[in-house]
C-alpha atoms as a PDB file:
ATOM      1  CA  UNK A   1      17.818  14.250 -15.282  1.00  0.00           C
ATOM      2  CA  UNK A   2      16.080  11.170 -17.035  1.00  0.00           C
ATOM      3  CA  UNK A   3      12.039  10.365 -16.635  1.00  0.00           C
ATOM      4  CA  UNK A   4      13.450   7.030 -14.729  1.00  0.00           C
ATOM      5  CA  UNK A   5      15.912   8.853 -12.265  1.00  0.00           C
ATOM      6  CA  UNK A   6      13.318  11.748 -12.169  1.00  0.00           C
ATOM      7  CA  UNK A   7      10.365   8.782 -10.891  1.00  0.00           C
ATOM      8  CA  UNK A   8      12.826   6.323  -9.549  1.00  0.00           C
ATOM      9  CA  UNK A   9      10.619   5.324  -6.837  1.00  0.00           C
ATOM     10  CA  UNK A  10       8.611   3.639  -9.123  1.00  0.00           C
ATOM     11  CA  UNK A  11      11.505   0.973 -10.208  1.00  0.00           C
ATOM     12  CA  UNK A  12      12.740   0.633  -7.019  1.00  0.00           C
ATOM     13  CA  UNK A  13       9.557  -0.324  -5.575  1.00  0.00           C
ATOM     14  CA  UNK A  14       8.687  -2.825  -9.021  1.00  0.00           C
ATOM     15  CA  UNK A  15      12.302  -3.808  -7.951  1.00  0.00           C
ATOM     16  CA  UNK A  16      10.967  -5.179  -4.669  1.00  0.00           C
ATOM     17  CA  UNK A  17       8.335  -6.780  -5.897  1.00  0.00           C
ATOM     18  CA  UNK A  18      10.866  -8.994  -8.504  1.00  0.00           C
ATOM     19  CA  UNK A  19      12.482  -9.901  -6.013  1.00  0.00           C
ATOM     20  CA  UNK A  20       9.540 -11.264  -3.468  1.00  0.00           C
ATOM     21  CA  UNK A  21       8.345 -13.178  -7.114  1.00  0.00           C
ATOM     22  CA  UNK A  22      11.758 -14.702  -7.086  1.00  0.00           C
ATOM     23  CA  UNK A  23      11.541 -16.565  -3.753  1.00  0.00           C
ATOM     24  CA  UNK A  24      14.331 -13.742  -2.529  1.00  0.00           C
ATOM     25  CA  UNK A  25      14.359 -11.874   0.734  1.00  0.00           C
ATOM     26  CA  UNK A  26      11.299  -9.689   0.668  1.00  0.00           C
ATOM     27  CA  UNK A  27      11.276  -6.561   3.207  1.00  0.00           C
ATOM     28  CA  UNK A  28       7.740  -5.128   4.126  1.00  0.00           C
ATOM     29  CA  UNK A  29       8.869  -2.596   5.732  1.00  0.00           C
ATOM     30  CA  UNK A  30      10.667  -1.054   2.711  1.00  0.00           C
ATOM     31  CA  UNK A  31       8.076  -1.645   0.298  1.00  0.00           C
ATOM     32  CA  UNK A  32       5.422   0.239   1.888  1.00  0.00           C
ATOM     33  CA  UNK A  33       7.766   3.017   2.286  1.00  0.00           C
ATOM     34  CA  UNK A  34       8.480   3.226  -1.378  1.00  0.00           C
ATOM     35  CA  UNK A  35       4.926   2.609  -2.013  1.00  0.00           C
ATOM     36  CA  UNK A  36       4.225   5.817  -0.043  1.00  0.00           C
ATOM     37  CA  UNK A  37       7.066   7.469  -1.809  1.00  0.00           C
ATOM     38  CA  UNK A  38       5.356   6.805  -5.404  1.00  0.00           C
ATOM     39  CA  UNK A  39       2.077   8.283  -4.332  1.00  0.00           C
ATOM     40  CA  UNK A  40       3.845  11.287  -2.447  1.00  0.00           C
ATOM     41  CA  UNK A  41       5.852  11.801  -6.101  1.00  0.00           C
ATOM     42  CA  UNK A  42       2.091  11.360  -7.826  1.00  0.00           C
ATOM     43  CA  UNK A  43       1.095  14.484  -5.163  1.00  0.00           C
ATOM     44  CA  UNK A  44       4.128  16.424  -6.261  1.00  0.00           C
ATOM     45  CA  UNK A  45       3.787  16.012 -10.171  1.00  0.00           C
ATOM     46  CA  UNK A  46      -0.254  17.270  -9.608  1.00  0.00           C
ATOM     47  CA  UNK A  47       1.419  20.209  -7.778  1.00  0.00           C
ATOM     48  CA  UNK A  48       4.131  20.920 -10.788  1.00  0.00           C
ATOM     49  CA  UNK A  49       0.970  20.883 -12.921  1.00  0.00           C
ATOM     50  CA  UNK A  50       3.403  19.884 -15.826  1.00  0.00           C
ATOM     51  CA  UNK A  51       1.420  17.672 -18.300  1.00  0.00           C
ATOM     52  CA  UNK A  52       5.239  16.507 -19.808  1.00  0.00           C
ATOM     53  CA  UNK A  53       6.210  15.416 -16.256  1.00  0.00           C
ATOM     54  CA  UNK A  54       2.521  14.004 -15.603  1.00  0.00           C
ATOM     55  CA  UNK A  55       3.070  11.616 -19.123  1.00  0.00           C
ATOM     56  CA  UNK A  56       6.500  10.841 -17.783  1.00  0.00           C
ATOM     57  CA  UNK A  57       4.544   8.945 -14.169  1.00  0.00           C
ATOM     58  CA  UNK A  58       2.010   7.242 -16.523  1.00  0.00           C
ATOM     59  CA  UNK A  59       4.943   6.006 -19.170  1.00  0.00           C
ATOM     60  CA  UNK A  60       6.983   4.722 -15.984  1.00  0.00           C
ATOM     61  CA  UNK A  61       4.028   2.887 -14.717  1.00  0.00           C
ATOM     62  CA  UNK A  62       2.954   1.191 -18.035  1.00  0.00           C
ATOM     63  CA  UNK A  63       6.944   0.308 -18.360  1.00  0.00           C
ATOM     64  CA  UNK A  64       6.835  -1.000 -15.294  1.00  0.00           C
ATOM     65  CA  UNK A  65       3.097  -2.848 -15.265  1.00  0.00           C
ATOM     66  CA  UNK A  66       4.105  -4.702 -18.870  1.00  0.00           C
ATOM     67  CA  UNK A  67       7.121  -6.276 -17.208  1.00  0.00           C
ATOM     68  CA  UNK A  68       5.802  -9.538 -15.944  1.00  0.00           C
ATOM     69  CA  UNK A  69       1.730 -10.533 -17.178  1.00  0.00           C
ATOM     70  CA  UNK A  70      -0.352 -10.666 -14.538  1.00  0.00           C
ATOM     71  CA  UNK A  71      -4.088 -11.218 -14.806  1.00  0.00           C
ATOM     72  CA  UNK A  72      -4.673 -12.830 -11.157  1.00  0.00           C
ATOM     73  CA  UNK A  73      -3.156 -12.417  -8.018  1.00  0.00           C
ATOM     74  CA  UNK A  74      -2.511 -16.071  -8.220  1.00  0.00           C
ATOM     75  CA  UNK A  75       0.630 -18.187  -9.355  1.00  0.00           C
ATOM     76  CA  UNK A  76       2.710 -15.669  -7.383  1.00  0.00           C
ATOM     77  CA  UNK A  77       2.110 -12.227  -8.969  1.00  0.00           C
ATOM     78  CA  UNK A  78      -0.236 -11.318  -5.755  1.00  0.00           C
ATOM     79  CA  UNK A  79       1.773  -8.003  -4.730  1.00  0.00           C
ATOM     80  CA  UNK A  80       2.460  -6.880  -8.023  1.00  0.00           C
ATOM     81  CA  UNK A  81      -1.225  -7.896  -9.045  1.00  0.00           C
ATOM     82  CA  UNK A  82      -2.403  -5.190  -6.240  1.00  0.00           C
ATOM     83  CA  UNK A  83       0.230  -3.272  -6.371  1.00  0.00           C
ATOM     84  CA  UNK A  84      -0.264  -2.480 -10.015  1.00  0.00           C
ATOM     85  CA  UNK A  85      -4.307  -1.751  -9.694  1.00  0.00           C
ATOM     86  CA  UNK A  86      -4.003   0.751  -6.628  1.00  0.00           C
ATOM     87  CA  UNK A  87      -1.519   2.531  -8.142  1.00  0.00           C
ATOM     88  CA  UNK A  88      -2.964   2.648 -11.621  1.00  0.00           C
ATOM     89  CA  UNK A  89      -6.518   3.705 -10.018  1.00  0.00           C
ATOM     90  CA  UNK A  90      -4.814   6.094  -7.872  1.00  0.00           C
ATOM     91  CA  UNK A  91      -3.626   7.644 -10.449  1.00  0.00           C
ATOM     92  CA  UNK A  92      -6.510   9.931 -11.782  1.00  0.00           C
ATOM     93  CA  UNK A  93      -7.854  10.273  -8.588  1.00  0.00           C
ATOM     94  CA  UNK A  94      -4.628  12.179  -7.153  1.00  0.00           C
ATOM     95  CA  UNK A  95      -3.833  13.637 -10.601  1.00  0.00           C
ATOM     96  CA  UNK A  96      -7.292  14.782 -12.237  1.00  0.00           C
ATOM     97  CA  UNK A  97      -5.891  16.502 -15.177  1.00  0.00           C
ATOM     98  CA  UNK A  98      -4.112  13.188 -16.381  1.00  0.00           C
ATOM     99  CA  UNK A  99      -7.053  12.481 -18.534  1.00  0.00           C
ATOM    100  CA  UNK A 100      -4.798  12.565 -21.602  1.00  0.00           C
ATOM    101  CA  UNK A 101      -1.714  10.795 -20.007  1.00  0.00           C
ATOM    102  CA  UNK A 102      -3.789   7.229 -18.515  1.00  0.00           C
ATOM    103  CA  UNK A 103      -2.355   4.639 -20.287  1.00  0.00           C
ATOM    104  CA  UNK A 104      -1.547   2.685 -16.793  1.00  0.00           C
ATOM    105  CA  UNK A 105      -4.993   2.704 -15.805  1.00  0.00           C
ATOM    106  CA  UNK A 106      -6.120   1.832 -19.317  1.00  0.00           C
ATOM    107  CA  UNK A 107      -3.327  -1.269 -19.287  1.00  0.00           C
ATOM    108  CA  UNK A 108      -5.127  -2.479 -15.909  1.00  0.00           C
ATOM    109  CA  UNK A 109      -8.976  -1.800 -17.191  1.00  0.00           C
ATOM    110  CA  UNK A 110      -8.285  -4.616 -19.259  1.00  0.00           C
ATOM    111  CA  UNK A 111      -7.571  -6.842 -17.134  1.00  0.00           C
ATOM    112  CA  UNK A 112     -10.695  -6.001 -15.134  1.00  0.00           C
ATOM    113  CA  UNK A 113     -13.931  -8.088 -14.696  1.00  0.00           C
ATOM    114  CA  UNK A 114     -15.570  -5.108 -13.716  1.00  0.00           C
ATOM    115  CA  UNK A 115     -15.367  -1.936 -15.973  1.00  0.00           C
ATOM    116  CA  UNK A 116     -16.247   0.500 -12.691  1.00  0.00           C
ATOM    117  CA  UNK A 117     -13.985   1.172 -10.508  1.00  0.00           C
ATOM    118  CA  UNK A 118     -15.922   0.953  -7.317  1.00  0.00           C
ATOM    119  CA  UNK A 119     -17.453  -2.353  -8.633  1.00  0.00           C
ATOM    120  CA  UNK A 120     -14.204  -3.583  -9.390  1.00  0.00           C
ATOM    121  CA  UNK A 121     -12.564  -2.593  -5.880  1.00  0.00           C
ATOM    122  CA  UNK A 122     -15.864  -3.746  -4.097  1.00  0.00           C
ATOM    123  CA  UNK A 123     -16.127  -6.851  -5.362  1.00  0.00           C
ATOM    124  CA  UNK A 124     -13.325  -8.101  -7.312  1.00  0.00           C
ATOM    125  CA  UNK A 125      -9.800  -6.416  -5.757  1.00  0.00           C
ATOM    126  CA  UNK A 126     -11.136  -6.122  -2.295  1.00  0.00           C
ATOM    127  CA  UNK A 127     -12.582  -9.935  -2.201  1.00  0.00           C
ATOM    128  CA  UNK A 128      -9.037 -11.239  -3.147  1.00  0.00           C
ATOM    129  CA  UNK A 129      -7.178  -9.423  -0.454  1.00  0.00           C
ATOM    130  CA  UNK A 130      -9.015 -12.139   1.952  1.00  0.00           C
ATOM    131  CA  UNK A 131      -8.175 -15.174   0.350  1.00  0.00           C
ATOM    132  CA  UNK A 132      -5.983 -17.196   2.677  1.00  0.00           C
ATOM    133  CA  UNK A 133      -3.537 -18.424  -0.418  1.00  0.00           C
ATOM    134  CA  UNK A 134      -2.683 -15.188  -1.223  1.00  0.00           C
ATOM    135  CA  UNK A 135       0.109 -12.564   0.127  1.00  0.00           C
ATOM    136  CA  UNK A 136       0.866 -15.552   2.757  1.00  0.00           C
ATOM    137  CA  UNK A 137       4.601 -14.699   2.475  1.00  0.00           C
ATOM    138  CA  UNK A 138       3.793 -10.920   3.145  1.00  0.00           C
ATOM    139  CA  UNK A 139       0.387 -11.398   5.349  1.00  0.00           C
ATOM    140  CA  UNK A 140       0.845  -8.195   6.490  1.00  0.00           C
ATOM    141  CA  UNK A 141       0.170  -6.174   3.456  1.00  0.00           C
ATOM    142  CA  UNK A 142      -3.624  -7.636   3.541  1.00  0.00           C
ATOM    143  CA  UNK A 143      -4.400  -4.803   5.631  1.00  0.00           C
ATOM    144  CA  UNK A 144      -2.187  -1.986   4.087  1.00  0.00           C
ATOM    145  CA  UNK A 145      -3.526  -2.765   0.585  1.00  0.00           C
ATOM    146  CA  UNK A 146      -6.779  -2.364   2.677  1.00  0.00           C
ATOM    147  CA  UNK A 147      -5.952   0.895   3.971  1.00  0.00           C
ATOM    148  CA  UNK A 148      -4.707   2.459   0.282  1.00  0.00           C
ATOM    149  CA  UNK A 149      -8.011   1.093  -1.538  1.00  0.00           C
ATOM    150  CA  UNK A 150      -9.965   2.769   1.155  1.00  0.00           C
ATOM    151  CA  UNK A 151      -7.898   6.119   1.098  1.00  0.00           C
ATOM    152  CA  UNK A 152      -8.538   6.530  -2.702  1.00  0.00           C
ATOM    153  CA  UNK A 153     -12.237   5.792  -2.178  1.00  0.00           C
ATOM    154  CA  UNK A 154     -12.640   8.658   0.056  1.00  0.00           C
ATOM    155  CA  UNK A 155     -10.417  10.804  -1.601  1.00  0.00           C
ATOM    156  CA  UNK A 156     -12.875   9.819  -5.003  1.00  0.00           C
ATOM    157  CA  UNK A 157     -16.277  10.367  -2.380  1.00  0.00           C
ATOM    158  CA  UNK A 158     -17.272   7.334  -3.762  1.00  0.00           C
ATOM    159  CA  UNK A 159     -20.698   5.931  -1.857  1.00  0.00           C
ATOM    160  CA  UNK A 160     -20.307   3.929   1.343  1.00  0.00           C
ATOM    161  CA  UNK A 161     -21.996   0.669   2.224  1.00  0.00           C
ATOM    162  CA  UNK A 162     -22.575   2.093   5.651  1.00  0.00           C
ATOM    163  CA  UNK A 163     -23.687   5.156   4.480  1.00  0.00           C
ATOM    164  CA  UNK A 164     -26.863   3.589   3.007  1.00  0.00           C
ATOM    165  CA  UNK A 165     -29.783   4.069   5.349  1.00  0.00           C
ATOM    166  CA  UNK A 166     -31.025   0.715   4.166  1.00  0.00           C
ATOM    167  CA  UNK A 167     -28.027  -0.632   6.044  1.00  0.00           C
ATOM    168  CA  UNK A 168     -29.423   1.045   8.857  1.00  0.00           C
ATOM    169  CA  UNK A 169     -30.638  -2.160  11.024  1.00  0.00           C
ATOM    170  CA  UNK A 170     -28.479  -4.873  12.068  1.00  0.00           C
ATOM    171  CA  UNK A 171     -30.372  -7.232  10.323  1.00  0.00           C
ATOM    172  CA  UNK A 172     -29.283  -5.590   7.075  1.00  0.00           C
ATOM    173  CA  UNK A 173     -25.461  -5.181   7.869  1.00  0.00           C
ATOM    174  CA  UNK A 174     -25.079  -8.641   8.480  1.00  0.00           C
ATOM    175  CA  UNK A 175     -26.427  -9.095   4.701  1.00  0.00           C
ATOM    176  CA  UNK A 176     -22.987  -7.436   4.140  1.00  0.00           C
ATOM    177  CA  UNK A 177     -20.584  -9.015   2.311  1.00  0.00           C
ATOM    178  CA  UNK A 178     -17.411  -9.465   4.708  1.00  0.00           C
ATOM    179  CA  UNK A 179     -14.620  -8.028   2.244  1.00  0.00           C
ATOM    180  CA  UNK A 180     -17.045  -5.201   1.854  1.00  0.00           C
ATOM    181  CA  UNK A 181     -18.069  -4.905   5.536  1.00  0.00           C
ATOM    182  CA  UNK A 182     -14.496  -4.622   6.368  1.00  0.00           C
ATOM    183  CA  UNK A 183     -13.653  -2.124   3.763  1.00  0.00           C
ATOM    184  CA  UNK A 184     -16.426   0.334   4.260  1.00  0.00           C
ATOM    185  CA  UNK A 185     -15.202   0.030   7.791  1.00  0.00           C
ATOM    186  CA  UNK A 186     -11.742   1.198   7.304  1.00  0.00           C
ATOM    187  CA  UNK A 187     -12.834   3.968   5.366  1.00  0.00           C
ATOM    188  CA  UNK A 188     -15.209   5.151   7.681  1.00  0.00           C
ATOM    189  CA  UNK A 189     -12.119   4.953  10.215  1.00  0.00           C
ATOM    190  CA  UNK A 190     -10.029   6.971   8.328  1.00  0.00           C
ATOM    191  CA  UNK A 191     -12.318   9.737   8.766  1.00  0.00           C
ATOM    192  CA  UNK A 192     -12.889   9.375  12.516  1.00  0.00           C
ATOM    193  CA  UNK A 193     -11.288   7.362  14.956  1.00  0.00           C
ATOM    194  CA  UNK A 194     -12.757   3.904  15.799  1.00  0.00           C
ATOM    195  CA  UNK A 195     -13.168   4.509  19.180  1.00  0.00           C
ATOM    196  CA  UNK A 196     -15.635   7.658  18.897  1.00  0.00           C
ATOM    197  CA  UNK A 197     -17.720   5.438  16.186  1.00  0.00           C
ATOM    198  CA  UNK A 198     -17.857   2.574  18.692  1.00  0.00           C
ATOM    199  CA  UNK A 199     -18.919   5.071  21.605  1.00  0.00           C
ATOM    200  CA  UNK A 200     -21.674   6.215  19.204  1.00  0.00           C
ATOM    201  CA  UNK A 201     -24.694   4.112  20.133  1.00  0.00           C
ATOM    202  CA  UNK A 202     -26.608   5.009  16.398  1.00  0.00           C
ATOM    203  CA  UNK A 203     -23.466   3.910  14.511  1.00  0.00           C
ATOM    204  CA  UNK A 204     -22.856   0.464  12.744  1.00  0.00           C
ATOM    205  CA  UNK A 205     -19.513  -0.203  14.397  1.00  0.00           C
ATOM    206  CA  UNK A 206     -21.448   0.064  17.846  1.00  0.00           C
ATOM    207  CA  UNK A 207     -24.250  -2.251  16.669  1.00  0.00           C
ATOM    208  CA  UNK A 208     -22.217  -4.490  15.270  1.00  0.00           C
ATOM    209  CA  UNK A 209     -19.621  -4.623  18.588  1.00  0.00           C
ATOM    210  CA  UNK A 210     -22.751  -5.083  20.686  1.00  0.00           C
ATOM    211  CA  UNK A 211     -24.538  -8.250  18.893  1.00  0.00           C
ATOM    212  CA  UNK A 212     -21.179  -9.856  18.697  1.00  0.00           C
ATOM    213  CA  UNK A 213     -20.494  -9.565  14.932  1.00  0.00           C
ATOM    214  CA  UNK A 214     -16.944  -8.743  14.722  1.00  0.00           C
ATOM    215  CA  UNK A 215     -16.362 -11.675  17.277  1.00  0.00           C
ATOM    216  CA  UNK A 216     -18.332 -14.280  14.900  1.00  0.00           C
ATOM    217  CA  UNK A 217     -16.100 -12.779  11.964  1.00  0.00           C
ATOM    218  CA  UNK A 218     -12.779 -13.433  13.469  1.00  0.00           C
ATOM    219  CA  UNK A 219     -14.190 -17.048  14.667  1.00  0.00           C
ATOM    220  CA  UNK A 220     -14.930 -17.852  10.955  1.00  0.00           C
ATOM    221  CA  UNK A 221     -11.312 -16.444   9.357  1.00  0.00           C
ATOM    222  CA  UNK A 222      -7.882 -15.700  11.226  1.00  0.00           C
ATOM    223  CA  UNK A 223      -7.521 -13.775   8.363  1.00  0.00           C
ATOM    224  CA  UNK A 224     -11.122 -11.508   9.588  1.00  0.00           C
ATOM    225  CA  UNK A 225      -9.630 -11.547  13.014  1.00  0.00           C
ATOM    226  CA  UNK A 226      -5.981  -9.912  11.952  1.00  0.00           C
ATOM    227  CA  UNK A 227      -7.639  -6.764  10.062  1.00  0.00           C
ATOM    228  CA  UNK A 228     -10.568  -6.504  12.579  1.00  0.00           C
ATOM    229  CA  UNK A 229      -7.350  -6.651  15.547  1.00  0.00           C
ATOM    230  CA  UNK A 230      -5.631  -4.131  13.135  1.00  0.00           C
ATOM    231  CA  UNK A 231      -8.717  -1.778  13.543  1.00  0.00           C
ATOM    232  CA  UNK A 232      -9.475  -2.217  17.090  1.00  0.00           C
ATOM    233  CA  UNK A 233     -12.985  -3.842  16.881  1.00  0.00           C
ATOM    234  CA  UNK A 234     -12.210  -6.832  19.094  1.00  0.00           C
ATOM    235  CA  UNK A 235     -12.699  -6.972  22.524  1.00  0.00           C
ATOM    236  CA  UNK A 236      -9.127  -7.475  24.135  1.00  0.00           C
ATOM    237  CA  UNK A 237     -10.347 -10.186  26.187  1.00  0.00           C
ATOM    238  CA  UNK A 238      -7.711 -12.396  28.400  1.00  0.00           C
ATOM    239  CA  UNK A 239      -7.759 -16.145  27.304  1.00  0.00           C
ATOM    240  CA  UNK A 240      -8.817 -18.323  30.382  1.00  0.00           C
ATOM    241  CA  UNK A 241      -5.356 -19.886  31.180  1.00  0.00           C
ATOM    242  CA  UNK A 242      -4.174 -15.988  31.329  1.00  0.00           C
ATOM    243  CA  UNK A 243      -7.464 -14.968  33.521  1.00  0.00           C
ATOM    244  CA  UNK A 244      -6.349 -18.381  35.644  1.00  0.00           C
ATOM    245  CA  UNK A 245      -2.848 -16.954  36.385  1.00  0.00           C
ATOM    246  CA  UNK A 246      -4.078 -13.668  36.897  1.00  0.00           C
ATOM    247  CA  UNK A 247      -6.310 -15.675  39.567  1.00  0.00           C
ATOM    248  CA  UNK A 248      -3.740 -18.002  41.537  1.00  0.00           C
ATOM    249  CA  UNK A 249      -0.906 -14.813  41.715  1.00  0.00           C
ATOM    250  CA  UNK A 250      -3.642 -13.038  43.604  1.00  0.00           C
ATOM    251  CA  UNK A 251      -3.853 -15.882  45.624  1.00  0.00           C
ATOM    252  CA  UNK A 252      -0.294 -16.822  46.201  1.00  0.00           C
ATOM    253  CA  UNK A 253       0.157 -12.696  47.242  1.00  0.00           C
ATOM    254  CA  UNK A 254      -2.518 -13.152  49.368  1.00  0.00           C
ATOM    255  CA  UNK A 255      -1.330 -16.566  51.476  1.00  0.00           C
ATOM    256  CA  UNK A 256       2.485 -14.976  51.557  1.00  0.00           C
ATOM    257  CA  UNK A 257       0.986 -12.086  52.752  1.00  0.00           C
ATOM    258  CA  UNK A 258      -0.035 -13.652  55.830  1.00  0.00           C
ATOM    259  CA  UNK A 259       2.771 -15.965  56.321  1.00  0.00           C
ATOM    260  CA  UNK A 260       4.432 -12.705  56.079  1.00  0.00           C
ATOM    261  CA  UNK A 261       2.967 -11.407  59.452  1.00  0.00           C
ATOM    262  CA  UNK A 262       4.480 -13.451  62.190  1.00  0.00           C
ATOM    263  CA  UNK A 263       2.899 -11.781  65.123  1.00  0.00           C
ATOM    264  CA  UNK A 264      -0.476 -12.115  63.473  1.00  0.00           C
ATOM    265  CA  UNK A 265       0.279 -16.286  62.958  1.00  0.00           C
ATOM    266  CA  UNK A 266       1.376 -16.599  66.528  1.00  0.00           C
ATOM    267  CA  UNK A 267      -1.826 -15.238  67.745  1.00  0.00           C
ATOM    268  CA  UNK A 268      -3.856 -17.252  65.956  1.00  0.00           C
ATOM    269  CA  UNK A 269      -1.938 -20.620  66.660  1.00  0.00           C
ATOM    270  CA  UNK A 270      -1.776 -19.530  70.387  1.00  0.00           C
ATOM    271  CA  UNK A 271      -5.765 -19.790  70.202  1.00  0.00           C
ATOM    272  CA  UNK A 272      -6.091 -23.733  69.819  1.00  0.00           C
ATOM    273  CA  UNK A 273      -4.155 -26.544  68.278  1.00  0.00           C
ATOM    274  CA  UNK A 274      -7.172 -26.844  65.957  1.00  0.00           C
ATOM    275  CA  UNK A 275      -5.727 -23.474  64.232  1.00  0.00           C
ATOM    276  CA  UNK A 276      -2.353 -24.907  63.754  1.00  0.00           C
ATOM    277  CA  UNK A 277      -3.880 -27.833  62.209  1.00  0.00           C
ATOM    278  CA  UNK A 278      -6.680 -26.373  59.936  1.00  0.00           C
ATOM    279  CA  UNK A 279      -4.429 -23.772  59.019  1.00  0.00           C
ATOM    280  CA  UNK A 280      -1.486 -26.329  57.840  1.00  0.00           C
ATOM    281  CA  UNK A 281      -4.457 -28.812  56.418  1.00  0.00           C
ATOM    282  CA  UNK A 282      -5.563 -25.165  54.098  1.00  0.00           C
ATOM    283  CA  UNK A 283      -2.291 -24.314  52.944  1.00  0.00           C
ATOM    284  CA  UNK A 284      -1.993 -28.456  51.677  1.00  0.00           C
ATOM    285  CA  UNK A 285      -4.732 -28.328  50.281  1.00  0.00           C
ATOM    286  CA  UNK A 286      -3.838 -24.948  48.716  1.00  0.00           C
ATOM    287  CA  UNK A 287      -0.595 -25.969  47.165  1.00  0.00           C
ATOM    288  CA  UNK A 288      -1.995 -28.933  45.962  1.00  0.00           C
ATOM    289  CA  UNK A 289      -4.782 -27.385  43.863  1.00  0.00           C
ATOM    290  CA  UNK A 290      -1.933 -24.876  42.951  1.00  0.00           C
ATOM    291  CA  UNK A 291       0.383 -27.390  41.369  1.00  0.00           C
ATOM    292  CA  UNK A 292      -2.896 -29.622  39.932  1.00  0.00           C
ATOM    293  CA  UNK A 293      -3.961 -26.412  37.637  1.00  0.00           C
ATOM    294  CA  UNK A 294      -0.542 -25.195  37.007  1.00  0.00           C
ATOM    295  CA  UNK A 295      -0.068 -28.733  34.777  1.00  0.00           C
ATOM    296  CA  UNK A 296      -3.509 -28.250  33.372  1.00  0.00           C
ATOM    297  CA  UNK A 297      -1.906 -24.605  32.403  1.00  0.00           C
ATOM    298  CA  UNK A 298       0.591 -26.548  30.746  1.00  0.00           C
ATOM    299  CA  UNK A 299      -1.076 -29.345  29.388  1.00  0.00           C
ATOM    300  CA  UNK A 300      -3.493 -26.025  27.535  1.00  0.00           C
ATOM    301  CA  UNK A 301      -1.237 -24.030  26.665  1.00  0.00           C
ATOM    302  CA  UNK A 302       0.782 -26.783  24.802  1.00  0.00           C
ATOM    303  CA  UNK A 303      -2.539 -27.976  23.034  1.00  0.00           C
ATOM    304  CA  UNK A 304      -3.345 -24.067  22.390  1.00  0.00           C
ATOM    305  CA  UNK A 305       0.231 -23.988  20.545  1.00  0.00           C
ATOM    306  CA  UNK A 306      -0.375 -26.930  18.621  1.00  0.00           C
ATOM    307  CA  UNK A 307      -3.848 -25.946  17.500  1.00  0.00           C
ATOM    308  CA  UNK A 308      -1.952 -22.226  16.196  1.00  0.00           C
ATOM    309  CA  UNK A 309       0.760 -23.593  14.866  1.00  0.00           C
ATOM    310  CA  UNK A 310      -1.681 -26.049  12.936  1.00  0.00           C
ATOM    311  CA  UNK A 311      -4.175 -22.877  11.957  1.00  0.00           C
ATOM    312  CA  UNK A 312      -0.927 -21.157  10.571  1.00  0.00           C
ATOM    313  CA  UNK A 313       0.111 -24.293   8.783  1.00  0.00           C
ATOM    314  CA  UNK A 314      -3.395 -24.089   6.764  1.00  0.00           C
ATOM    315  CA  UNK A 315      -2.567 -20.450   5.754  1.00  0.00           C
ATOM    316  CA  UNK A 316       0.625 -21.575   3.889  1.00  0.00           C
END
């Protein structure tokens, strides 16, 4: 069997990434599958413990990473510009004795700002997952990406933000950068699920839930709000025209549910004319308010569409 049928997972999923940098049909789905595959075959080769088969990853990757220059994830090489630093930082971490066979990382190192790797994922590769030119054909990866880069921090026990106890108050976590913020918050996830940290009333995801932070951050960036909906730390609030229907269908239930009751309307029109006639004046007046806010649901939810489909326009 050859090295590149022996790793094929790595070409296939390079082979994906060609083809999104070619303006072809690009499926997500796929590519994170083979990404998973690669660093499942990484976990396999560290098993083998075969340094031949070990050089054989790292000669794959460097064949693959010198394909097409990338320095940025701008001008189009965004996936394969992430793509290429997880993987190549991944792979010490999940293969320790590689120390000999790390050309791949060495190829990306010098294309690094920052010689460390946690300075470099903290504020260099984490930073450009949140600009709003980049991965806007594949917006979705934004928070996988996210995930992996947190997933080889922990598995490296490198130090957490919101570990620090001088991040303690909220004063100081909102000194956080947000790319940051949001990573030390996925990792922190990974290790327990988000809604024990929120019901945790000493913990920074509880602090920052409670003074609104998370709330403020998706405000300021749809692309904040997508990861922090991704995690679960926003409020799953109804909008108002949804609270407004929810309203008027408990009303409508409520008026059919007396027209609904004949003996019950006889009686009370047998009382007085007066009934007859307040109750007919009520249910007027009712189905004219009904039909006056069920425009003004229109009217909002057609300038709600408009102001999205403008919001998307400006991540394009």
């Amino acid at each position: 069997m050859g090295e590149l049928d022996r790793h094929k997972a790595i070409p296939i999923l390079f082979g994906y990434i060609d083809e999104y940098e070619r303006g072809g049909k690009f499926e997500t789905e796929e590519f994170i599958n083979y990404f998973e595959n690669v660093l499942a075959h990484m976990k396999l080769v560290r098993d083998q413990n075969n340094l031949e088969i070990i050089r054989g990853v790292d000669d794959t990757l460097v064949t693959q990473f010198d394909k097409v220059p990338f320095t940025t994830p701008f001008g189009g090489t965004d996936i394969r510009y992430f793509t290429c630093h997880i993987l190549a930082t991944f792979f010490p971490v999940l293969i320790p004795m590689s120390a000999q066979f790390q050309e791949a990382y060495r190829f990306c190192l010098k294309l690094r700002g920052k010689r460390s790797d946690l300075d470099f994922m903290e504020s260099e590769l984490a930073p450009n997952l949140f600009i709003k030119d980049i991965l806007k054909r594949s917006g979705e990866l934004r928070y996988y990406f996210l995930s992996k880069v947190s997933e080889m921090q922990n598995l490296n026990n490198d130090p957490m933000i919101l570990d620090d106890p001088y991040y303690q108050s909220l004063d100081k976590l909102r000194e956080i950068p947000p790319s940051k913020l949001l990573l030390s918050l996925r990792r922190r996830q990974l290790k327990s699920d988000h809604k024990v940290l929120l019901q945790d009333k000493t913990s920074p995801e509880y602090k920052l839930l409670e003074y609104n932070v998370f709330s403020r951050m998706a405000a300021s960036s749809l692309i904040y709000q997508g990861i922090l909906h991704e995690m679960g730390y926003l409020k799953a609030e109804l909008p108002i025209a949804d609270r407004l229907k929810r309203i008027l269908s408990n009303l409508i239930q409520f008026v059919t549910g007396i027209v609904k009751v004949p003996r019950y309307m006889f009686f009370i029109f047998s009382k007085s004319r007066g009934n007859y006639i307040y109750f007919t004046m009520a249910v007027l007046i009712i189905v004219i308010i009904l039909v006056s806010i069920f425009q003004w649901l229109g009217s909002y939810n057609e300038k709600k569409l408009k102001s999205f489909e403008t919001q998307i326009e400006s991540l394009r």
